[in-house]
PDB file of N, CA and C in Angstrom:
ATOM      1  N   UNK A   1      13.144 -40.538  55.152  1.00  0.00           N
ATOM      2  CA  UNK A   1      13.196 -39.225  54.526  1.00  0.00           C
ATOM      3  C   UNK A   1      14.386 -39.162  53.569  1.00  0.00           C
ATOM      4  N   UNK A   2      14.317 -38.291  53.012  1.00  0.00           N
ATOM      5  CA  UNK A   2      15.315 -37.976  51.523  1.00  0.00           C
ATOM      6  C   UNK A   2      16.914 -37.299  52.588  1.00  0.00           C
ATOM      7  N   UNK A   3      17.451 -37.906  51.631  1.00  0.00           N
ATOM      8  CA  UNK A   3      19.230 -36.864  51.733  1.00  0.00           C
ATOM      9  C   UNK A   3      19.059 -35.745  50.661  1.00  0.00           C
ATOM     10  N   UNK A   4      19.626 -34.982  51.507  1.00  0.00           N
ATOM     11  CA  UNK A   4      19.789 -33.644  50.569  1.00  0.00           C
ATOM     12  C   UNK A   4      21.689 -32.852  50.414  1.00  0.00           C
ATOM     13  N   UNK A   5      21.996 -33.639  49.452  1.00  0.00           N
ATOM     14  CA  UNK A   5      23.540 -32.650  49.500  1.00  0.00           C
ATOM     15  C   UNK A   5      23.019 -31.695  47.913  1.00  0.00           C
ATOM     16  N   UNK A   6      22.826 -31.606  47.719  1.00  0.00           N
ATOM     17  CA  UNK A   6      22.667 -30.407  46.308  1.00  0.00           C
ATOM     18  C   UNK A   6      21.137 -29.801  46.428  1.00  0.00           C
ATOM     19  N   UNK A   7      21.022 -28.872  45.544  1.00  0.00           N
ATOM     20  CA  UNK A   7      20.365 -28.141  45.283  1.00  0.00           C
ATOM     21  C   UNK A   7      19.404 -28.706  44.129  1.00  0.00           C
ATOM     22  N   UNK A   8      19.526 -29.727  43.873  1.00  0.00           N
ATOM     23  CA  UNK A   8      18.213 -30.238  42.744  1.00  0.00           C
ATOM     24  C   UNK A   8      17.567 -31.643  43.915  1.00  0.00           C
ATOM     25  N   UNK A   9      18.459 -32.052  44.478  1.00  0.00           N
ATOM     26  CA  UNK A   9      18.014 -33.180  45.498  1.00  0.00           C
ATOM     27  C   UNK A   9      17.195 -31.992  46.633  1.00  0.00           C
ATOM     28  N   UNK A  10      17.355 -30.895  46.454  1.00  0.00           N
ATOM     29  CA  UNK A  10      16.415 -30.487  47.843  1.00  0.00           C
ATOM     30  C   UNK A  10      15.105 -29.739  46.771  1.00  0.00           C
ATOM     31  N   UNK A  11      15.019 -29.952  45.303  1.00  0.00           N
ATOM     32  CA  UNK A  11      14.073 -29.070  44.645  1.00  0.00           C
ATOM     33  C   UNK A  11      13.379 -30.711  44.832  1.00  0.00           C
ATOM     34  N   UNK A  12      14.207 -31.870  44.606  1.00  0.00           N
ATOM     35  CA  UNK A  12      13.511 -32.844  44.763  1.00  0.00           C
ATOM     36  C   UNK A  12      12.275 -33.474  45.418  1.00  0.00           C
ATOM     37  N   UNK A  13      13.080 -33.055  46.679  1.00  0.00           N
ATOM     38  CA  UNK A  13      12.522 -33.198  47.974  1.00  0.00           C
ATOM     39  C   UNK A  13      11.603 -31.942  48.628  1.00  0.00           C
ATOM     40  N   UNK A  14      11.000 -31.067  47.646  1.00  0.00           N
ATOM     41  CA  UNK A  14       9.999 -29.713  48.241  1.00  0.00           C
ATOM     42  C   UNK A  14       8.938 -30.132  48.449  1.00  0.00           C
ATOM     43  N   UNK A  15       8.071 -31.261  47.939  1.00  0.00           N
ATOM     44  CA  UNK A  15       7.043 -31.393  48.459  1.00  0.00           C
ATOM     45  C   UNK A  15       6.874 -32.269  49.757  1.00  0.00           C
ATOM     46  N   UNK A  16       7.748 -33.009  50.278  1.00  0.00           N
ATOM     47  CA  UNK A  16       8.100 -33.593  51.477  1.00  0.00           C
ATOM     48  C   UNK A  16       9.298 -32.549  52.537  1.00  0.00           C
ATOM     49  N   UNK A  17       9.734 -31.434  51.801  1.00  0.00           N
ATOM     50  CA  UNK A  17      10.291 -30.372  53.035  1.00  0.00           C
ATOM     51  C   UNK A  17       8.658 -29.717  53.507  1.00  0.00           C
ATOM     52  N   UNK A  18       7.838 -29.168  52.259  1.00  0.00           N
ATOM     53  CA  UNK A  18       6.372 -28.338  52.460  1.00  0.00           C
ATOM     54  C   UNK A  18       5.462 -28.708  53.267  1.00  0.00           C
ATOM     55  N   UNK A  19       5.544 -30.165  53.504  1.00  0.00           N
ATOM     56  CA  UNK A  19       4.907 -31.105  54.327  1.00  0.00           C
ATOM     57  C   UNK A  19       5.092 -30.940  55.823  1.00  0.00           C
ATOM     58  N   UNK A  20       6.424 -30.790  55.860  1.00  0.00           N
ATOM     59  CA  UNK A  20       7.291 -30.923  56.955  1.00  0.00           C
ATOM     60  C   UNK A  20       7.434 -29.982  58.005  1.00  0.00           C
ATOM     61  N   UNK A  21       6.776 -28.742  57.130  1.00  0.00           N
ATOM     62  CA  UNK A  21       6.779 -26.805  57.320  1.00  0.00           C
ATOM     63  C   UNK A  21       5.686 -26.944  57.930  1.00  0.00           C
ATOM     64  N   UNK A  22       4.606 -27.283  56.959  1.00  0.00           N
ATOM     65  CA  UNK A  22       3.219 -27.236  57.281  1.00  0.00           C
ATOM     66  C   UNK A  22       2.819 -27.802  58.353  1.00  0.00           C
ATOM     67  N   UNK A  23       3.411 -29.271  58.713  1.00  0.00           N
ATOM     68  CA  UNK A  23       3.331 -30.073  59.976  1.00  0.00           C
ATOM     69  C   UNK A  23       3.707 -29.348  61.296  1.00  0.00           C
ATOM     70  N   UNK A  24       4.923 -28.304  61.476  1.00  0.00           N
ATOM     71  CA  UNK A  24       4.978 -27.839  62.500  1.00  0.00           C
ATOM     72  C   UNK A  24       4.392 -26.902  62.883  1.00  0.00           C
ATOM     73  N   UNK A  25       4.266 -26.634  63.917  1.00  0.00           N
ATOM     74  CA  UNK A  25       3.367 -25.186  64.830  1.00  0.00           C
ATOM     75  C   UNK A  25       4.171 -24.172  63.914  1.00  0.00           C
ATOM     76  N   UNK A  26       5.194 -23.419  64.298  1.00  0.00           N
ATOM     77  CA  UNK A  26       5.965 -22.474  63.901  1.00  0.00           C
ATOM     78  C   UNK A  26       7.001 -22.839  62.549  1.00  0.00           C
ATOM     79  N   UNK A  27       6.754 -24.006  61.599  1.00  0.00           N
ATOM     80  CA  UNK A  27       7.602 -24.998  60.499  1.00  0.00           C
ATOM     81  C   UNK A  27       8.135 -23.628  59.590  1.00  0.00           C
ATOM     82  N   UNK A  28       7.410 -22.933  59.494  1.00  0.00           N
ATOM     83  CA  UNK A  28       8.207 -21.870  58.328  1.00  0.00           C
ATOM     84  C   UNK A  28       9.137 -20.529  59.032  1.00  0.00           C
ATOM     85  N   UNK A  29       8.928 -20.022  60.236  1.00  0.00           N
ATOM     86  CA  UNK A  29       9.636 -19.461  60.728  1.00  0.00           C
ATOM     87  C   UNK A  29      10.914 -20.292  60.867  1.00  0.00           C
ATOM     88  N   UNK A  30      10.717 -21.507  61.506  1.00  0.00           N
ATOM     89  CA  UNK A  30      11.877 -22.256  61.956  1.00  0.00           C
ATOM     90  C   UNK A  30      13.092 -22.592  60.932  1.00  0.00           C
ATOM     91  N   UNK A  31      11.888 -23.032  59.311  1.00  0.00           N
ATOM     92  CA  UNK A  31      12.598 -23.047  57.936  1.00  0.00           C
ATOM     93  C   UNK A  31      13.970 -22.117  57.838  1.00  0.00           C
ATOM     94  N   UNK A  32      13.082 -20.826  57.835  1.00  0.00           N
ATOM     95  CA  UNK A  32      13.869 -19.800  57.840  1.00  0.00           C
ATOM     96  C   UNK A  32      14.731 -19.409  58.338  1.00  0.00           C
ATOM     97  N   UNK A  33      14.724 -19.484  59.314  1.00  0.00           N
ATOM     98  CA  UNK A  33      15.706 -19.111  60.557  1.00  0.00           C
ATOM     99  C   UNK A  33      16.993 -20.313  60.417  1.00  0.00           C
ATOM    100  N   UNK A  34      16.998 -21.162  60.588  1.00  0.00           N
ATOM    101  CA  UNK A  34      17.617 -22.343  60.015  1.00  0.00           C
ATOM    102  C   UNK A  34      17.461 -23.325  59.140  1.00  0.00           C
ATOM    103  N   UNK A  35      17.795 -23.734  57.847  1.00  0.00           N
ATOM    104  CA  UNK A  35      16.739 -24.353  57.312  1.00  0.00           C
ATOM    105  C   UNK A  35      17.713 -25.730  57.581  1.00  0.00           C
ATOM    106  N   UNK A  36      18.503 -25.733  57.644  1.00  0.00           N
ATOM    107  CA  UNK A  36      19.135 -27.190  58.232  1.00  0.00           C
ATOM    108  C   UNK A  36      18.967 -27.762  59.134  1.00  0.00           C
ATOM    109  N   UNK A  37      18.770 -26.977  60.436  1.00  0.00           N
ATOM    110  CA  UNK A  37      18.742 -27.585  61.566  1.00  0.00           C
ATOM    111  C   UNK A  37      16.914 -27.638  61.110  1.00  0.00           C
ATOM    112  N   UNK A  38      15.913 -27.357  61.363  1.00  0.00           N
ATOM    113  CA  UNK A  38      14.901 -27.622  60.607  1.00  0.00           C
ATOM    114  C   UNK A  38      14.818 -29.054  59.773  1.00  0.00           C
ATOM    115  N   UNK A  39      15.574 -29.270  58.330  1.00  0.00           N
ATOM    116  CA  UNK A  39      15.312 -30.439  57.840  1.00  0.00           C
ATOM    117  C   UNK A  39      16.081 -31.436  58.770  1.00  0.00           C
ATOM    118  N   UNK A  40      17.035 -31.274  59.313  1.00  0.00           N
ATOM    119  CA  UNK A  40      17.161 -32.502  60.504  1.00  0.00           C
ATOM    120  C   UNK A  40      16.447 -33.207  61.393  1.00  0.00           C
ATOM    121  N   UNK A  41      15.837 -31.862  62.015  1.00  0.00           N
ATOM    122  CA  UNK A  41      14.846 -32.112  63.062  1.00  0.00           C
ATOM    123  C   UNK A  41      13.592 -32.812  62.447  1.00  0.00           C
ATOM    124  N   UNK A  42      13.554 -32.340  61.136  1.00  0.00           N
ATOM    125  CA  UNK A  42      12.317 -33.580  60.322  1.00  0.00           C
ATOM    126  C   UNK A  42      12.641 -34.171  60.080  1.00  0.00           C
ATOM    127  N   UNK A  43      13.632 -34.697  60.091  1.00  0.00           N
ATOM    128  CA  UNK A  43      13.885 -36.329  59.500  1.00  0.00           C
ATOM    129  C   UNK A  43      14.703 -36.508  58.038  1.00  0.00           C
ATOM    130  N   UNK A  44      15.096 -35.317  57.649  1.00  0.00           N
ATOM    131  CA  UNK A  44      16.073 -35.429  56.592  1.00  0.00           C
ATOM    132  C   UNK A  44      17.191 -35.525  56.786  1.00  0.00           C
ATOM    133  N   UNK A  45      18.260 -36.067  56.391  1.00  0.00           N
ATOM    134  CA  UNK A  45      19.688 -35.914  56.007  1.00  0.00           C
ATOM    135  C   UNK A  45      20.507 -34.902  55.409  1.00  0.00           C
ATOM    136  N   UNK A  46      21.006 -33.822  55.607  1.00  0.00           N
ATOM    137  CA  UNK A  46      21.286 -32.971  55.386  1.00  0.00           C
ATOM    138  C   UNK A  46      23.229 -32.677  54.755  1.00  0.00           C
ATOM    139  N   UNK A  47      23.763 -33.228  54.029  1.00  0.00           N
ATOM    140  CA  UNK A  47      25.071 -33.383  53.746  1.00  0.00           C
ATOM    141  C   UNK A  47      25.862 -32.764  54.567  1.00  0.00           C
ATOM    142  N   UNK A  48      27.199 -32.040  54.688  1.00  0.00           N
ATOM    143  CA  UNK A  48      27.769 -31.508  55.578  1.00  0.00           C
ATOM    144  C   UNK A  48      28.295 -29.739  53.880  1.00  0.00           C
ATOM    145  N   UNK A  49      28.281 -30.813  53.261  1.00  0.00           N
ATOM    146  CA  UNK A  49      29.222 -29.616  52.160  1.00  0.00           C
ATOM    147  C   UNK A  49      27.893 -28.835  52.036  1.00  0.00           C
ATOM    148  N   UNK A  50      26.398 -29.373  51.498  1.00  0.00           N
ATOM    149  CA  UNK A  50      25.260 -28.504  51.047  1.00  0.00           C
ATOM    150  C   UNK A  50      24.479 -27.621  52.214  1.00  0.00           C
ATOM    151  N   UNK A  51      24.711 -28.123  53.915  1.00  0.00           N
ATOM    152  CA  UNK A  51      24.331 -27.501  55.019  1.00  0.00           C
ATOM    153  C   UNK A  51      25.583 -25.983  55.313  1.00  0.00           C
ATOM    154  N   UNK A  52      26.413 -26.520  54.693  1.00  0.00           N
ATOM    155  CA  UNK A  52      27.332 -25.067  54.747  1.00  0.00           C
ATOM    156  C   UNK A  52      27.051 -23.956  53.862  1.00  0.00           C
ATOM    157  N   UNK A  53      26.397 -24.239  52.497  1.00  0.00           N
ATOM    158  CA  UNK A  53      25.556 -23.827  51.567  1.00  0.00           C
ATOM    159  C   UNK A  53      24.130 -23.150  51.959  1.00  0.00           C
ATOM    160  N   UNK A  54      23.530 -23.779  52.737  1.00  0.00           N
ATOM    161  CA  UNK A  54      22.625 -23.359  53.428  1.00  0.00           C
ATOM    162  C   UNK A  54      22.847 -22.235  54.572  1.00  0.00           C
ATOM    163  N   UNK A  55      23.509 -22.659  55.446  1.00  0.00           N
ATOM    164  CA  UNK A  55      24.364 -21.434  56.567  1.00  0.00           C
ATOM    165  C   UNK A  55      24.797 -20.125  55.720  1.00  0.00           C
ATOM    166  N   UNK A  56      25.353 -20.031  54.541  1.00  0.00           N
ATOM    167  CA  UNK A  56      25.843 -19.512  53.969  1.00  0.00           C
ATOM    168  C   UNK A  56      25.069 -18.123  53.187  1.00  0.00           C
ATOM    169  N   UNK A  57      23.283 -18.620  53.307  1.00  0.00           N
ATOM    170  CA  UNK A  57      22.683 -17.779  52.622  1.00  0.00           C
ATOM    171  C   UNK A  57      22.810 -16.703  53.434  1.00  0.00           C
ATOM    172  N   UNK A  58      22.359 -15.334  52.606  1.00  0.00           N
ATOM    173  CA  UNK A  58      22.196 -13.997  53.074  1.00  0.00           C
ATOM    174  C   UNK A  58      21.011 -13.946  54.332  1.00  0.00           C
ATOM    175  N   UNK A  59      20.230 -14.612  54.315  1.00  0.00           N
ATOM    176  CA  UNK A  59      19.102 -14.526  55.148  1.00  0.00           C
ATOM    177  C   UNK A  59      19.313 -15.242  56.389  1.00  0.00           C
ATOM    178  N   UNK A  60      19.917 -16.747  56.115  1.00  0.00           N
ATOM    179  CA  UNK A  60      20.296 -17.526  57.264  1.00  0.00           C
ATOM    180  C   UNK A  60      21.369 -16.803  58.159  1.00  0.00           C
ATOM    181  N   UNK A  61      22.260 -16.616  57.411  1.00  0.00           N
ATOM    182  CA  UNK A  61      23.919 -15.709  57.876  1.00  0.00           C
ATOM    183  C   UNK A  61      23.530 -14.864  59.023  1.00  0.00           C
ATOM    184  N   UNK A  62      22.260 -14.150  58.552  1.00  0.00           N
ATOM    185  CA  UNK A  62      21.963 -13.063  59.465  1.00  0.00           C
ATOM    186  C   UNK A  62      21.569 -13.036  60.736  1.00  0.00           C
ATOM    187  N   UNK A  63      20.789 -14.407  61.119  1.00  0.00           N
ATOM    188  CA  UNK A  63      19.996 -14.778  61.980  1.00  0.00           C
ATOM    189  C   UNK A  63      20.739 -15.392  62.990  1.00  0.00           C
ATOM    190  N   UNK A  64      20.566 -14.909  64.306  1.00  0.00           N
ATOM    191  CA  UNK A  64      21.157 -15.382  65.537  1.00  0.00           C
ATOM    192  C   UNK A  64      21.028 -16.715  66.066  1.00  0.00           C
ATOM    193  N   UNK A  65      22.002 -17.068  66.063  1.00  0.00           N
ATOM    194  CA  UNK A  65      21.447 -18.972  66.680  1.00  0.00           C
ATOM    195  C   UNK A  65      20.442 -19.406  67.442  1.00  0.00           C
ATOM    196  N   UNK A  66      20.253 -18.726  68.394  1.00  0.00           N
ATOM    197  CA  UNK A  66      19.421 -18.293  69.640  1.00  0.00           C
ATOM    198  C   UNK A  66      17.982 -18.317  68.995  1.00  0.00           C
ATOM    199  N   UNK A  67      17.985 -18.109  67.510  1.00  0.00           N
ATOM    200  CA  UNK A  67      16.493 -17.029  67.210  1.00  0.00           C
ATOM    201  C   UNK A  67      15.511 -18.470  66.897  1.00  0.00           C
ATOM    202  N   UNK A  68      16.375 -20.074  66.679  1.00  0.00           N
ATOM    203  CA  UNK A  68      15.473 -21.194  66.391  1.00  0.00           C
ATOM    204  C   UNK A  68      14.887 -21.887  67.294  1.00  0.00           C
ATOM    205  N   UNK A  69      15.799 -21.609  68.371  1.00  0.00           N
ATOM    206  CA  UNK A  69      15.198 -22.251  69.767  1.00  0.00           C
ATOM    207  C   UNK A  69      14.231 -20.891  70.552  1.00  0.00           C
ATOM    208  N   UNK A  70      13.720 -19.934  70.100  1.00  0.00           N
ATOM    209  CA  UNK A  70      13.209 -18.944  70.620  1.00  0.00           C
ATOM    210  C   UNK A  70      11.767 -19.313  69.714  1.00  0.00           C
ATOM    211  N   UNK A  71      12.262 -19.591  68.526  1.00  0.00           N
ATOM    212  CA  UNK A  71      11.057 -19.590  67.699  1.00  0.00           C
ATOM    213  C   UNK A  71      10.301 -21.312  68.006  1.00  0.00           C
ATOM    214  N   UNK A  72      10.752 -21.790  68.501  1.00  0.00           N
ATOM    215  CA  UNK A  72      10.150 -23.376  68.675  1.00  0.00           C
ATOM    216  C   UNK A  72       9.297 -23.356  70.265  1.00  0.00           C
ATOM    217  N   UNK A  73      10.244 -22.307  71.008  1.00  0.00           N
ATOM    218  CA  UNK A  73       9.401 -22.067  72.274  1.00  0.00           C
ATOM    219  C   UNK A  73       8.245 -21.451  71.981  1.00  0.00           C
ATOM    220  N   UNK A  74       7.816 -20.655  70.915  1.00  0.00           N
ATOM    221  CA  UNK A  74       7.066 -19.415  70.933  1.00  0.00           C
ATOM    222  C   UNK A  74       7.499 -18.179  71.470  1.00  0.00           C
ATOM    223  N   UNK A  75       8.684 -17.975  71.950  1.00  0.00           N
ATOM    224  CA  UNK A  75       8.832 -16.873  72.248  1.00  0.00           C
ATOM    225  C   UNK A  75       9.325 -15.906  71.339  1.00  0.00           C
ATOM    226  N   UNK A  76      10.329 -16.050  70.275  1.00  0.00           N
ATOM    227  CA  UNK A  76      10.468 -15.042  69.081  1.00  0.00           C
ATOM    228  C   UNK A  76       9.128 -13.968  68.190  1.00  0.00           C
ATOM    229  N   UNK A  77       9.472 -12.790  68.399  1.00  0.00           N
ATOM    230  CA  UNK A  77       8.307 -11.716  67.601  1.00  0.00           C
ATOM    231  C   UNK A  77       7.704 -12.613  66.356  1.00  0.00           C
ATOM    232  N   UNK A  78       8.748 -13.136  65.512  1.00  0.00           N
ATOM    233  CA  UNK A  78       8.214 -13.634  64.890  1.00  0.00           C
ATOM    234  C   UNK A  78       7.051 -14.746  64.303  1.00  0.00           C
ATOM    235  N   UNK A  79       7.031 -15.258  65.508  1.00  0.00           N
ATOM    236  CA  UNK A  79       5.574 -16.562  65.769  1.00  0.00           C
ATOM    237  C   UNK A  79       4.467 -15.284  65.946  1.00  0.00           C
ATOM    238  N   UNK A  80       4.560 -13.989  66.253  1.00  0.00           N
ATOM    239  CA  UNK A  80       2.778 -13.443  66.050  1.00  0.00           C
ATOM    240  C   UNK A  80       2.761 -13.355  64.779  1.00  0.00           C
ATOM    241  N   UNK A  81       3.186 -13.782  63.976  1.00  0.00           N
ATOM    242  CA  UNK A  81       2.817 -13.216  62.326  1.00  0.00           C
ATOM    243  C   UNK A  81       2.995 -14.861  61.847  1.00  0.00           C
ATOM    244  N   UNK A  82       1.840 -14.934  61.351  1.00  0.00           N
ATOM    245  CA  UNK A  82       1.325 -16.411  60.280  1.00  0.00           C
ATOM    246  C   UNK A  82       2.139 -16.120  59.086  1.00  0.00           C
ATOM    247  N   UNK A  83       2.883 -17.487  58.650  1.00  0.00           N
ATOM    248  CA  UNK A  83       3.757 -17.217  57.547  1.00  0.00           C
ATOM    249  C   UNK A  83       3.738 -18.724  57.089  1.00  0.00           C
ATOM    250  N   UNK A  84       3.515 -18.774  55.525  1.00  0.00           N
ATOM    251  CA  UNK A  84       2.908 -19.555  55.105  1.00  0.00           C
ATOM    252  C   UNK A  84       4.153 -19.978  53.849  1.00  0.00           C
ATOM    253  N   UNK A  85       4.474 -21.006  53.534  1.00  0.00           N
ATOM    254  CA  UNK A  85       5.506 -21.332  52.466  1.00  0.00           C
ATOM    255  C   UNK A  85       5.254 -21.909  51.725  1.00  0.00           C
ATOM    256  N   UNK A  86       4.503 -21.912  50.548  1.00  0.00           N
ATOM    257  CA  UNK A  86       3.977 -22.662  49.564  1.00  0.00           C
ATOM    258  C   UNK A  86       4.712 -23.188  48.461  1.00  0.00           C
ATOM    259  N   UNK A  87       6.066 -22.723  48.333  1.00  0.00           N
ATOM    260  CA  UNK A  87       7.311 -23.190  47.305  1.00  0.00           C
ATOM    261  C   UNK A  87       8.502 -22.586  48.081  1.00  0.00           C
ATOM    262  N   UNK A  88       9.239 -23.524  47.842  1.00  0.00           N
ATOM    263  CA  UNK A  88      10.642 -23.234  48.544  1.00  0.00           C
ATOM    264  C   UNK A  88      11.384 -22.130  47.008  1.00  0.00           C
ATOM    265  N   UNK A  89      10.670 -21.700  46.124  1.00  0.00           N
ATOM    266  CA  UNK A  89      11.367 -21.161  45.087  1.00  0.00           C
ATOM    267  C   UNK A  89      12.574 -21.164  44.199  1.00  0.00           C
ATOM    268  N   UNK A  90      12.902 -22.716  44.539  1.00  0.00           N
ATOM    269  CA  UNK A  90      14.013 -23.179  43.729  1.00  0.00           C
ATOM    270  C   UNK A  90      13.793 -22.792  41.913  1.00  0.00           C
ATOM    271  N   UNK A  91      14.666 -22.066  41.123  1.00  0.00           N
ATOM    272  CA  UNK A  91      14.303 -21.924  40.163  1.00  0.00           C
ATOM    273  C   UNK A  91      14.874 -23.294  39.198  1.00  0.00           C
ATOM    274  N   UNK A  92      14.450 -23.501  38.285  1.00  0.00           N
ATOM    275  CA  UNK A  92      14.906 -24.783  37.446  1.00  0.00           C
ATOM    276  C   UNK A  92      16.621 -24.362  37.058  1.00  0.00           C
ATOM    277  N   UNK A  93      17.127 -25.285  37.084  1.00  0.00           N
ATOM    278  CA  UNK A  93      18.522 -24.925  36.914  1.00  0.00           C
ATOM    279  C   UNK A  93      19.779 -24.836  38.255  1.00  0.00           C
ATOM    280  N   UNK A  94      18.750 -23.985  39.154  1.00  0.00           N
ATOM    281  CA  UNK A  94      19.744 -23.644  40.485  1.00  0.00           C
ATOM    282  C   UNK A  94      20.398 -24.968  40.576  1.00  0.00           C
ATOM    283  N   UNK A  95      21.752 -24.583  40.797  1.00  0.00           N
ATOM    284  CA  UNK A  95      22.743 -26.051  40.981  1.00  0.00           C
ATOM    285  C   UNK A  95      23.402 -26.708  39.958  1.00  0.00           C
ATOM    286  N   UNK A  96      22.729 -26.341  38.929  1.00  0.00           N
ATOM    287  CA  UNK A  96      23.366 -27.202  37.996  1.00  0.00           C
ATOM    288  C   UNK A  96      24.642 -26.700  37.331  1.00  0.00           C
ATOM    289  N   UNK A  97      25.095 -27.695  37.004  1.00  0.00           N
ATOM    290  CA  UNK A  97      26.860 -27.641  36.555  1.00  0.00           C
ATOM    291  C   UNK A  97      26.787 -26.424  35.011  1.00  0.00           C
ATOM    292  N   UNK A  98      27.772 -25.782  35.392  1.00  0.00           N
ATOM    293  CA  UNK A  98      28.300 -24.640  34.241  1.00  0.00           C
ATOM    294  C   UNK A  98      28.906 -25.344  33.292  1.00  0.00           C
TER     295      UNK A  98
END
C-alpha cells in the first residue's frame, strides 16, 4: 500500500483509500471517525507530521476515541445509516506550496 505524508500523496492514493472504504462493513463511518487509524488498519502508511493533520480536522477533533472501536463493533448509532464515499473531495491544489 501507498505512504501518505501530504495531501497530494493521499489525493494520490483515493482510489486505493475508496477501495479500502468500500471493502469494509462500516469503511466510511470508520473513515470518518478516524481517518488515520482507518488507513493503517488498511494497510497504508500514514506519516506522523500528515496524521496530526488529519487529527487536526474539525470533524475528526470532534469525535470521541471510543466512537471507532464502537463503530467496528456495530455498536455506534451511526452504522444504522448507509453512508457511501465516492470521493474523498480533495480539491486540486489542497497542499500545495504558497
Amino acid at each position: 500500500m501507498a505512504t501518505i505524508s501530504t495531501w497530494p500523496e493521499l489525493r494520490a492514493a483515493e482510489k486505493q483509500v475508496l477501495a479500502a472504504i468500500g471493502a469494509a462493513r462500516f469503511g466510511a463511518q470508520q473513515f470518518l471517525a478516524d481517518p488515520v487509524r482507518f488507513l493503517r488498519e488498511s494497510g497504508f502508511t500514514v506519516a506522523p507530521a500528515f496524521a496530526r493533520e488529519l487529527h487536526e480536522l474539525p470533524g475528526v477533533r470532534a469525535n470521541p476515541r471510543q466512537a471507532y472501536d464502537e463503530i467496528t463493533a456495530g455498536r455506534h448509532p451511526i452504522c444504522r445509516r448507509t453512508i457511501r464515499i465516492s470521493s474523498l473531495g480533495l480539491p486540486p491544489g489542497l497542499g500545495a506550496p504558497r
